[in-house]
PDB file of N, CA and C in Angstrom:
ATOM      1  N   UNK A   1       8.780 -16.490 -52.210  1.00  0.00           N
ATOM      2  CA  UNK A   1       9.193 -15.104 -52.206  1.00  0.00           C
ATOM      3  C   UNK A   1       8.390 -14.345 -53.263  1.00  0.00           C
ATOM      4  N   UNK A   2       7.717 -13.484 -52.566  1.00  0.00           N
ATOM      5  CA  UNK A   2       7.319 -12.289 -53.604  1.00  0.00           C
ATOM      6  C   UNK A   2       8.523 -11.744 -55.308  1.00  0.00           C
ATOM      7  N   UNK A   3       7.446 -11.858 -55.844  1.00  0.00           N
ATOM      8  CA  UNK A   3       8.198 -11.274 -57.405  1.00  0.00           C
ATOM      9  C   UNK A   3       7.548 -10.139 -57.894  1.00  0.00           C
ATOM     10  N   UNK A   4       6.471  -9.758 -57.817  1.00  0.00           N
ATOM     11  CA  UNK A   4       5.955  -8.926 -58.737  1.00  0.00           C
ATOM     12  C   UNK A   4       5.344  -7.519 -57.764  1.00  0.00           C
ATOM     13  N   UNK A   5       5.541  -6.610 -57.985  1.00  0.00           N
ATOM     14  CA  UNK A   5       5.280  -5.237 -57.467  1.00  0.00           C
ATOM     15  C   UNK A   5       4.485  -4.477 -58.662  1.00  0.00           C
ATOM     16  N   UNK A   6       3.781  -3.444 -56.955  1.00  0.00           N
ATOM     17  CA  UNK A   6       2.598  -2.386 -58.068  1.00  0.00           C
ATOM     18  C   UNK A   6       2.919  -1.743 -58.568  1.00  0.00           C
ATOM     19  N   UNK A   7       4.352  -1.060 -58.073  1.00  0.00           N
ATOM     20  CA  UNK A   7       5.135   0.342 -58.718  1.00  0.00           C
ATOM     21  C   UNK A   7       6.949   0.016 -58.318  1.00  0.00           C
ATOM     22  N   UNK A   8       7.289   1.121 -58.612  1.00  0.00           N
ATOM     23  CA  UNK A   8       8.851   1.229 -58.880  1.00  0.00           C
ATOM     24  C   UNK A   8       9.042   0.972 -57.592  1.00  0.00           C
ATOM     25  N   UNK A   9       8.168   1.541 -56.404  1.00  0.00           N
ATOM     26  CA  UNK A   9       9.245   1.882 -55.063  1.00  0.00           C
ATOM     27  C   UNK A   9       8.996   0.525 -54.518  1.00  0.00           C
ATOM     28  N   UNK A  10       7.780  -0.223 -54.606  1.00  0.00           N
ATOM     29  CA  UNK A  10       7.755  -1.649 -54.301  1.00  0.00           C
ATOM     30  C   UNK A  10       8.839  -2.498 -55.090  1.00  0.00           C
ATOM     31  N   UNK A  11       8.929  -2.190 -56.465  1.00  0.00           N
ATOM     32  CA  UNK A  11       9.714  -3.137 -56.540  1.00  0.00           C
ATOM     33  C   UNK A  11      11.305  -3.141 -56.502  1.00  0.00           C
ATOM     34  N   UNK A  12      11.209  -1.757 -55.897  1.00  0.00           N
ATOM     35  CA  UNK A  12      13.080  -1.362 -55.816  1.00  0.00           C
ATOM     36  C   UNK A  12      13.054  -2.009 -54.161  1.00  0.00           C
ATOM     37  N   UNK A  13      12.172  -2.408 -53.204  1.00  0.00           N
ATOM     38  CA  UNK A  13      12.041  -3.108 -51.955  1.00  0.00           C
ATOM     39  C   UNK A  13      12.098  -4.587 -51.929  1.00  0.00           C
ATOM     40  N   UNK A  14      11.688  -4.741 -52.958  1.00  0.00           N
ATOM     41  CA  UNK A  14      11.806  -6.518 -53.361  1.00  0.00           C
ATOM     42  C   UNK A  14      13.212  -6.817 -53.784  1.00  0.00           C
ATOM     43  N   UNK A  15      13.938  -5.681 -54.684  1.00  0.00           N
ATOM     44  CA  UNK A  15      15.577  -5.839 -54.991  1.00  0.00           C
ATOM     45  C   UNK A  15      16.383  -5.841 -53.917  1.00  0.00           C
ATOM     46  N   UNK A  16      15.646  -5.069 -52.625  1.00  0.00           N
ATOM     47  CA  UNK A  16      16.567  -4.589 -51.789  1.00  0.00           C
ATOM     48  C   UNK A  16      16.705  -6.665 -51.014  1.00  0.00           C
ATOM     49  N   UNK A  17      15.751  -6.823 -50.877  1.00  0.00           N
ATOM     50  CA  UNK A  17      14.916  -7.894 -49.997  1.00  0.00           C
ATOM     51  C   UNK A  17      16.003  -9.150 -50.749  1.00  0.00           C
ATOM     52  N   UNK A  18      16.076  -9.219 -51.690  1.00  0.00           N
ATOM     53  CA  UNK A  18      16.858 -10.288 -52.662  1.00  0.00           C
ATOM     54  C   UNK A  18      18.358 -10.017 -52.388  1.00  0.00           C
ATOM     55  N   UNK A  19      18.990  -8.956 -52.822  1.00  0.00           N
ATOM     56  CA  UNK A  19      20.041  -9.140 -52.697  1.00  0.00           C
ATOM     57  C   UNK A  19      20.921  -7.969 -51.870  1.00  0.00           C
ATOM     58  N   UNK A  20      20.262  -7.329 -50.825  1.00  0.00           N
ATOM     59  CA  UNK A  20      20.339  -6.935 -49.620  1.00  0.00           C
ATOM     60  C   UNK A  20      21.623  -5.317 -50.297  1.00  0.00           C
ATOM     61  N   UNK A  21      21.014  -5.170 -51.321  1.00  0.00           N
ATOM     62  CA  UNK A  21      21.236  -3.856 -51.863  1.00  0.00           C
ATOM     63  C   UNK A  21      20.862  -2.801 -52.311  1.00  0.00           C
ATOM     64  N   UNK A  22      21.131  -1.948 -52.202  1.00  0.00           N
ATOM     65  CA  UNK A  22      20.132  -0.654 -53.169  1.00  0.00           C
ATOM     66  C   UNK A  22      19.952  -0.639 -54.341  1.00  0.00           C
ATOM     67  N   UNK A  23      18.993  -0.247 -55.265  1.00  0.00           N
ATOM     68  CA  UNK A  23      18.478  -0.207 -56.417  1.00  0.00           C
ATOM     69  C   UNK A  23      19.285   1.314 -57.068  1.00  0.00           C
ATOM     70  N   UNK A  24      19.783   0.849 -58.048  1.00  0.00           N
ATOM     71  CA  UNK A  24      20.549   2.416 -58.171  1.00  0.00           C
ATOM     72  C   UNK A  24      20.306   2.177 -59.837  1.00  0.00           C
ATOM     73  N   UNK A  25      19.258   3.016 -60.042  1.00  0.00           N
ATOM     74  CA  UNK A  25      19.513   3.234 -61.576  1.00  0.00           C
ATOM     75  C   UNK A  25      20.845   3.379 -62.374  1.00  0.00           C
ATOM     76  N   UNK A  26      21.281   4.646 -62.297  1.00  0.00           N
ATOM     77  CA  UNK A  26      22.349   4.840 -62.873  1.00  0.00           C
ATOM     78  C   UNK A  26      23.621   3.513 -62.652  1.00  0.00           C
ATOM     79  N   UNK A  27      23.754   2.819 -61.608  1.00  0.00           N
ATOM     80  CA  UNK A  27      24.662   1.898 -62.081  1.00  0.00           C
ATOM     81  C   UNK A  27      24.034   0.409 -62.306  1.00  0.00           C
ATOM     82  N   UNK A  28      22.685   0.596 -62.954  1.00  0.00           N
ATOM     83  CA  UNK A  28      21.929  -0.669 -63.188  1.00  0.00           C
ATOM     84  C   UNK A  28      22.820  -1.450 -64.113  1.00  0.00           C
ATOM     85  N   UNK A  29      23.538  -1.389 -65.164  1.00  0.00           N
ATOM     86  CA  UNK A  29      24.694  -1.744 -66.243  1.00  0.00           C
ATOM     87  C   UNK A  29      25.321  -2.831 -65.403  1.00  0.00           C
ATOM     88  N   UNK A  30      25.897  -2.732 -63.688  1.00  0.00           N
ATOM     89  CA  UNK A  30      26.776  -3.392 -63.122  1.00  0.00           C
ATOM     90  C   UNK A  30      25.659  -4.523 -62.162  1.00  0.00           C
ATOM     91  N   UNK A  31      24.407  -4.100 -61.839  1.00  0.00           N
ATOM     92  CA  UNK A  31      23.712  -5.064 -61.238  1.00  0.00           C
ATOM     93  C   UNK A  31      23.736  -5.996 -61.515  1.00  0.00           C
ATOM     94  N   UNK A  32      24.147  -6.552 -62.779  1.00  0.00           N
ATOM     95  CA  UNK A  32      23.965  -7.976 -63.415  1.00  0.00           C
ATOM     96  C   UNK A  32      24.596  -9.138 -62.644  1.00  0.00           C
ATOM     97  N   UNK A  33      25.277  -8.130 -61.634  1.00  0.00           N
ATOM     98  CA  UNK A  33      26.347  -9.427 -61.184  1.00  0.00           C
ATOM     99  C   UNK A  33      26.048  -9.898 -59.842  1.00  0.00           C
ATOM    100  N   UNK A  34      24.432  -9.132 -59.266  1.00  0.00           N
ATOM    101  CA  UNK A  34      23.551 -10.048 -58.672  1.00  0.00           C
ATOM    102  C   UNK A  34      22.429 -11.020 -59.566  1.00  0.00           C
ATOM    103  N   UNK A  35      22.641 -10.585 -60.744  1.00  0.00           N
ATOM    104  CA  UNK A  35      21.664 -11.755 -61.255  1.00  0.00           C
ATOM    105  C   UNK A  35      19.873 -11.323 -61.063  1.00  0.00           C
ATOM    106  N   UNK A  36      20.207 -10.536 -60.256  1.00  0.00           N
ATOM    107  CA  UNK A  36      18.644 -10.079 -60.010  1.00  0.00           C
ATOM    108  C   UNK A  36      18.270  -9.095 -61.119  1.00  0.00           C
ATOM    109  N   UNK A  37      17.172  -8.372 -61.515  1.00  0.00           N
ATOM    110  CA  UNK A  37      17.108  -6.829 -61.906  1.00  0.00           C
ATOM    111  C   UNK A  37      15.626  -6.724 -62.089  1.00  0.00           C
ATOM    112  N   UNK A  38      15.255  -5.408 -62.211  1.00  0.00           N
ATOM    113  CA  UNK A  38      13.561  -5.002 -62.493  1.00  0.00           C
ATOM    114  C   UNK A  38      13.262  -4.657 -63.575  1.00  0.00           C
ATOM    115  N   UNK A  39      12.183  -5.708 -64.016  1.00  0.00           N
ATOM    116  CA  UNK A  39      11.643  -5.611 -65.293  1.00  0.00           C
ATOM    117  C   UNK A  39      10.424  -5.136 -65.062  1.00  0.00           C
ATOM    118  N   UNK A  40       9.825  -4.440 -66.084  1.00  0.00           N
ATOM    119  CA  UNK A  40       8.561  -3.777 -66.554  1.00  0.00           C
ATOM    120  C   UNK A  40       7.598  -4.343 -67.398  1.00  0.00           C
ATOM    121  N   UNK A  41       6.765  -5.002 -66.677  1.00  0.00           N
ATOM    122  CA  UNK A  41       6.009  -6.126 -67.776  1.00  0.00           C
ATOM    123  C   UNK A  41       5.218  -5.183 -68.894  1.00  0.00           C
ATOM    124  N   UNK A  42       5.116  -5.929 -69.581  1.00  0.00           N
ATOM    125  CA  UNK A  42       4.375  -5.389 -71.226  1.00  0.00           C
ATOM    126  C   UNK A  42       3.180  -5.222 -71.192  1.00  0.00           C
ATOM    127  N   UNK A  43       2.291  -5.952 -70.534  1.00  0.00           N
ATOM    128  CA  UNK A  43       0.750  -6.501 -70.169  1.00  0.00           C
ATOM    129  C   UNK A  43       0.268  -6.346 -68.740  1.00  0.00           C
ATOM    130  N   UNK A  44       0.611  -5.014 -68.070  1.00  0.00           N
ATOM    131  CA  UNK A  44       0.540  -5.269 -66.594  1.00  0.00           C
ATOM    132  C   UNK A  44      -0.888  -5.097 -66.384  1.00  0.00           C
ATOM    133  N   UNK A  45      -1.131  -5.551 -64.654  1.00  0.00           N
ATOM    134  CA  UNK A  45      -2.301  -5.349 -63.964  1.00  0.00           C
ATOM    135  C   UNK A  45      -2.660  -4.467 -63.322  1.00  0.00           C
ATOM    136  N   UNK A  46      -3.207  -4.180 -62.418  1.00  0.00           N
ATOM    137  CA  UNK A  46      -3.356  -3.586 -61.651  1.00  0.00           C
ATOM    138  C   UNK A  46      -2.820  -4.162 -60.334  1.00  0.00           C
ATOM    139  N   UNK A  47      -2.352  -4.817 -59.924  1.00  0.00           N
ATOM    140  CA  UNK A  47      -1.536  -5.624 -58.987  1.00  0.00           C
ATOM    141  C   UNK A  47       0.204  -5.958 -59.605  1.00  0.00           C
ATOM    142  N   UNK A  48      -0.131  -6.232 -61.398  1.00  0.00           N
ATOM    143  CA  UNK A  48       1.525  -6.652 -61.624  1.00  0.00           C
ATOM    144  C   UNK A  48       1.859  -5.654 -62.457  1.00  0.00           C
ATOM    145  N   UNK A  49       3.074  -4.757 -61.891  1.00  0.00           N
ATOM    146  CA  UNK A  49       3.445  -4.280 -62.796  1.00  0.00           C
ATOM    147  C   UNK A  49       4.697  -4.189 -63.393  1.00  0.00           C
ATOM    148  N   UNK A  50       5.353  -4.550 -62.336  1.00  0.00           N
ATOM    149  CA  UNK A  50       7.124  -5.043 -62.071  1.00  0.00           C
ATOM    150  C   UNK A  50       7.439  -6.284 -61.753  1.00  0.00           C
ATOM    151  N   UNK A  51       8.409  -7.145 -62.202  1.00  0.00           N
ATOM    152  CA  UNK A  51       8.569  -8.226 -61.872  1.00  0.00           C
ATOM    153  C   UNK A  51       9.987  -8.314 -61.293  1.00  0.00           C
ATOM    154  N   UNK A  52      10.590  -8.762 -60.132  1.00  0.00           N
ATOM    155  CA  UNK A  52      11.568  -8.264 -59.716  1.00  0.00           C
ATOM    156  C   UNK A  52      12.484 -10.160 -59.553  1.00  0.00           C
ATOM    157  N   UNK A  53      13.150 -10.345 -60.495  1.00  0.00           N
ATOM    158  CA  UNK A  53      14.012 -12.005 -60.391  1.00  0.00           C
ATOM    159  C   UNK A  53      15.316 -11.603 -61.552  1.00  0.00           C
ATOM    160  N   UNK A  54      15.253 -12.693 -61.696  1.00  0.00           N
ATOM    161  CA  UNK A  54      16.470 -13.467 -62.734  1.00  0.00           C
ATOM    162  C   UNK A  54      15.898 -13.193 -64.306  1.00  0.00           C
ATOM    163  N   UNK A  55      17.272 -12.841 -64.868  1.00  0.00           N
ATOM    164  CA  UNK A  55      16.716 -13.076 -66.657  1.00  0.00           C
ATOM    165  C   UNK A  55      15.651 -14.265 -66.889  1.00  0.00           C
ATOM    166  N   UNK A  56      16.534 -15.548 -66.158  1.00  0.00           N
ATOM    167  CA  UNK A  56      15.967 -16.763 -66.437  1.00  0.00           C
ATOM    168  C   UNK A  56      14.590 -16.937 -65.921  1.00  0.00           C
ATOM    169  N   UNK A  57      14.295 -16.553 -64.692  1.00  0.00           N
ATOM    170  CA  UNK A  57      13.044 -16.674 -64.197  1.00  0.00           C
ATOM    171  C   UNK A  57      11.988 -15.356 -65.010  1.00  0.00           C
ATOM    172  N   UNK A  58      12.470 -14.842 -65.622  1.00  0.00           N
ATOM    173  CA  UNK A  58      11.630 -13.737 -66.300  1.00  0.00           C
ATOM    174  C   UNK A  58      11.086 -14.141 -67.703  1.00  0.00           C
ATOM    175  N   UNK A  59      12.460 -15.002 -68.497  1.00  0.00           N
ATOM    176  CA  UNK A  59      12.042 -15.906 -69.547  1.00  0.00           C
ATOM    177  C   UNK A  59      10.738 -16.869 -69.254  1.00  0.00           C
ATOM    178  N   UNK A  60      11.164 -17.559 -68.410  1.00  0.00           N
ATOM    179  CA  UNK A  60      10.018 -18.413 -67.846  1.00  0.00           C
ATOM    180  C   UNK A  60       8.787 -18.294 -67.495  1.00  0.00           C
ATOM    181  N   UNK A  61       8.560 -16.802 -67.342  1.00  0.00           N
ATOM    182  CA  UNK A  61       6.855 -16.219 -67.239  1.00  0.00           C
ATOM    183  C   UNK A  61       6.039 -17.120 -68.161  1.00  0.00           C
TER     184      UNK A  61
END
């Protein structure tokens, strides 16, 4: 499964794709309880700029 997106709207499609929900900023606080969420890498590419998994799988980079 794809993880990493070029921009926001790709990777709010990869959230959708995971846990078959909408990406809703404002109640991002409660997403936790898919375990999923979108992170913003520090060092991006031009291909990575979002990484869309688990705390744990994000540690693990």
């Amino acid at each position: 499964m794809k993880k990493f997106a070029r921009n926001k709207t790709e990777a709010k499609k990869l959230f959708k794709e995971r846990t078959h929900f909408e990406w809703n900023s404002e109640e991002h606080h409660n997403q936790g309880r898919f375990n999923v969420t979108i992170f913003k890498l520090s060092k991006p590419t031009p291909k990575r700029k979002f990484f869309v998994g688990t705390h744990f799988e994000w540690m693990e980079l």
